[in-house]
C-alpha atoms as a PDB file:
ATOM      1  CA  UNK A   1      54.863  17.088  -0.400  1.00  0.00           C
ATOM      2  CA  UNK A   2      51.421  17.665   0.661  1.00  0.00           C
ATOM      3  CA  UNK A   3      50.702  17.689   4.170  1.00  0.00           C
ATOM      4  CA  UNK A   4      47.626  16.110   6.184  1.00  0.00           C
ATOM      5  CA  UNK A   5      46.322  19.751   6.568  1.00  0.00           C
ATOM      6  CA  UNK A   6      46.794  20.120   2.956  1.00  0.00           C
ATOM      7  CA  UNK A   7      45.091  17.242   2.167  1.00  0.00           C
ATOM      8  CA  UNK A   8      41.921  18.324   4.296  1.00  0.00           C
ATOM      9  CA  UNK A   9      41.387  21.236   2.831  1.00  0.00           C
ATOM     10  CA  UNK A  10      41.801  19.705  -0.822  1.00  0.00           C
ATOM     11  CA  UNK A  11      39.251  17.358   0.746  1.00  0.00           C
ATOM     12  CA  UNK A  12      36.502  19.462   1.715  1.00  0.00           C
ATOM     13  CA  UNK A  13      37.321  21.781  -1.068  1.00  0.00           C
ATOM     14  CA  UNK A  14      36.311  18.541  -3.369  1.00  0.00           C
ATOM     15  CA  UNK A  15      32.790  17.847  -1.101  1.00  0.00           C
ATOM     16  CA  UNK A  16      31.779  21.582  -1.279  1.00  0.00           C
ATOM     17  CA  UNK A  17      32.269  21.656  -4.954  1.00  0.00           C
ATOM     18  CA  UNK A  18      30.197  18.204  -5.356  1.00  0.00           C
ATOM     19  CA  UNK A  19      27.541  19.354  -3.017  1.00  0.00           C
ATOM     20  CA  UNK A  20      27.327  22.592  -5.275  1.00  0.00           C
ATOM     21  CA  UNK A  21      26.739  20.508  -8.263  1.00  0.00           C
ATOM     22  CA  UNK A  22      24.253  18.019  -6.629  1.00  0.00           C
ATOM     23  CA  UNK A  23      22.214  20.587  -4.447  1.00  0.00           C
ATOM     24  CA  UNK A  24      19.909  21.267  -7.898  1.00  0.00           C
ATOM     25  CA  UNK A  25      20.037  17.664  -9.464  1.00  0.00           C
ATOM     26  CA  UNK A  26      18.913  16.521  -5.635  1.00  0.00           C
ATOM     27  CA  UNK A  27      16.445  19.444  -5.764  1.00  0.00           C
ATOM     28  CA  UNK A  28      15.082  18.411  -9.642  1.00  0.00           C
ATOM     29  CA  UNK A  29      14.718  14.570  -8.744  1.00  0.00           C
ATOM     30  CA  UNK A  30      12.421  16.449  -5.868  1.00  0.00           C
ATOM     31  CA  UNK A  31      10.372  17.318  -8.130  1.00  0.00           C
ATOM     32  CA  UNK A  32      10.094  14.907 -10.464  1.00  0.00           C
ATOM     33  CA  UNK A  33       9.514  12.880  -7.550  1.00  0.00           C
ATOM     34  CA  UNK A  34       6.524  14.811  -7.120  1.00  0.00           C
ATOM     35  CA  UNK A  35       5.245  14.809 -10.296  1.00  0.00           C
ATOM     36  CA  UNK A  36       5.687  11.159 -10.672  1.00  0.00           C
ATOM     37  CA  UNK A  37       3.365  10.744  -6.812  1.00  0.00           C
ATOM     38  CA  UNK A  38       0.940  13.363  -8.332  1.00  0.00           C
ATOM     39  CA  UNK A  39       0.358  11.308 -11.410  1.00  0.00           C
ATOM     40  CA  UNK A  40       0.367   7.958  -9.781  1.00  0.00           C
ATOM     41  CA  UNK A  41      -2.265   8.984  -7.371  1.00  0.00           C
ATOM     42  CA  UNK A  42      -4.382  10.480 -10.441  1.00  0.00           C
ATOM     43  CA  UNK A  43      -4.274   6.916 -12.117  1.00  0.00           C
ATOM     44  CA  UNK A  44      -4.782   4.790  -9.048  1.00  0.00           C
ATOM     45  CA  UNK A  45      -7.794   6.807  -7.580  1.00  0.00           C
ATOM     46  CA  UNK A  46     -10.271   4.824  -9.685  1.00  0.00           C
ATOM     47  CA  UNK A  47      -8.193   1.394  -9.324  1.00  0.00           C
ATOM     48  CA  UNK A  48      -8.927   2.360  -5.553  1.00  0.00           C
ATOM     49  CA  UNK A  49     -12.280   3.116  -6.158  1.00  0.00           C
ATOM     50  CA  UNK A  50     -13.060  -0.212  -7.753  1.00  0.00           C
ATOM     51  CA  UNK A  51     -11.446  -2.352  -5.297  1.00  0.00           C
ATOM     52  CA  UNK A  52     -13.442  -0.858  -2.448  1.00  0.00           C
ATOM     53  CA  UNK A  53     -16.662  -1.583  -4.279  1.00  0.00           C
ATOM     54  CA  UNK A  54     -15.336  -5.536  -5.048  1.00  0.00           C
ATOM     55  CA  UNK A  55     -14.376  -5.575  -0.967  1.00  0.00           C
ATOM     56  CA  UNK A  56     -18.275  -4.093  -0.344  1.00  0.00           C
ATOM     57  CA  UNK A  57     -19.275  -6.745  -2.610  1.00  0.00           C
ATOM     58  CA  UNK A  58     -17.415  -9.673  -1.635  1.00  0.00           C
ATOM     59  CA  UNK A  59     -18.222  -8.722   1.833  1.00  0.00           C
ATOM     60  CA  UNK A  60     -22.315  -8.179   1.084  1.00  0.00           C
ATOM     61  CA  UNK A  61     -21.549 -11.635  -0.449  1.00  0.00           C
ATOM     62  CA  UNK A  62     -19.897 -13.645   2.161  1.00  0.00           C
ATOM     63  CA  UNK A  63     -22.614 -12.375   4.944  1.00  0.00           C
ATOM     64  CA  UNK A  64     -25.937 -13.496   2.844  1.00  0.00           C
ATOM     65  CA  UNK A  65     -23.708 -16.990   2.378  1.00  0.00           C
ATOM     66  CA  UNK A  66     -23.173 -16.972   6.288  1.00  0.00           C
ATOM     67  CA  UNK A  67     -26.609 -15.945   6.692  1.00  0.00           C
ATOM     68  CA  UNK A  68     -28.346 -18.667   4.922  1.00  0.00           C
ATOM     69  CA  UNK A  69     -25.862 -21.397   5.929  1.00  0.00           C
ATOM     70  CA  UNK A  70     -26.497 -20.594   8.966  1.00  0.00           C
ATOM     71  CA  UNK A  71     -30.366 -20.933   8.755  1.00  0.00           C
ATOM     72  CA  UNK A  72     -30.052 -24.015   7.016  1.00  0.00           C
ATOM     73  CA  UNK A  73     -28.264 -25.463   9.643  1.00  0.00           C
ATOM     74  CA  UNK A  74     -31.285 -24.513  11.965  1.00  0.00           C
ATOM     75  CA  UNK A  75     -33.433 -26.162   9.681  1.00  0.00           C
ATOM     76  CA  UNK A  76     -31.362 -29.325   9.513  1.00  0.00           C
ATOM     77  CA  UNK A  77     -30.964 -29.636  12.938  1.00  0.00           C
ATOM     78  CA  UNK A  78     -35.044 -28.903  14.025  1.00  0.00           C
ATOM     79  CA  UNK A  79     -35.470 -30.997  11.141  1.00  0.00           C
ATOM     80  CA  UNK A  80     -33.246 -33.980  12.827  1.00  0.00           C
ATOM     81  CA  UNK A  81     -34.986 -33.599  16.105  1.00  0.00           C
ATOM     82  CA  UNK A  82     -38.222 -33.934  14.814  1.00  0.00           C
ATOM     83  CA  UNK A  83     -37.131 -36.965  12.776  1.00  0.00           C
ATOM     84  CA  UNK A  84     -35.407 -38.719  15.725  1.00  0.00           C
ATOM     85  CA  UNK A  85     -32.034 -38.334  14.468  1.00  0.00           C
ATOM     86  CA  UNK A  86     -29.740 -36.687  16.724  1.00  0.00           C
ATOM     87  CA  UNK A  87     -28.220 -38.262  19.220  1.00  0.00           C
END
């Protein structure tokens, strides 16, 4: 009959002999980990690119729109005034 002592050792026995095994696995899915980043990165970078240009864009865009709504409401209002409009 085994003891608890025995069954301990047989125990960490069985982890150091799975860590052995894993250590280069754990070590390889490193570095395919890596690889898999490094190429990622490399395809994105112009994605990237593009989308800052479209967020330049959009946000050249949405200040002219501000811009001119915003003068046209000048207009409107002067516009009212001289017409006797507002209230």
């Amino acid at each position: 009959m085994l003891t608890k002592i025995d069954l301990n050792q047989i125990r960490n026995l069985v982890h150091e002999e799975i860590n052995t095994e894993l250590n280069p696995i754990k070590k390889e899915l490193s570095q395919i980990g890596q690889v898999i980043d490094e190429k990622l990165d490399k395809k994105l970078k112009p994605i990237k690119k593009d989308l800052q240009y479209l967020k330049k864009t959009a946000n050249l865009i949405i200040k002219n729109y501000d811009e001119e709504d915003i003068k046209l409401a000048r207009r409107v209002r002067k516009i009212e005034e001289h017409i006797g409009l507002t209230a």
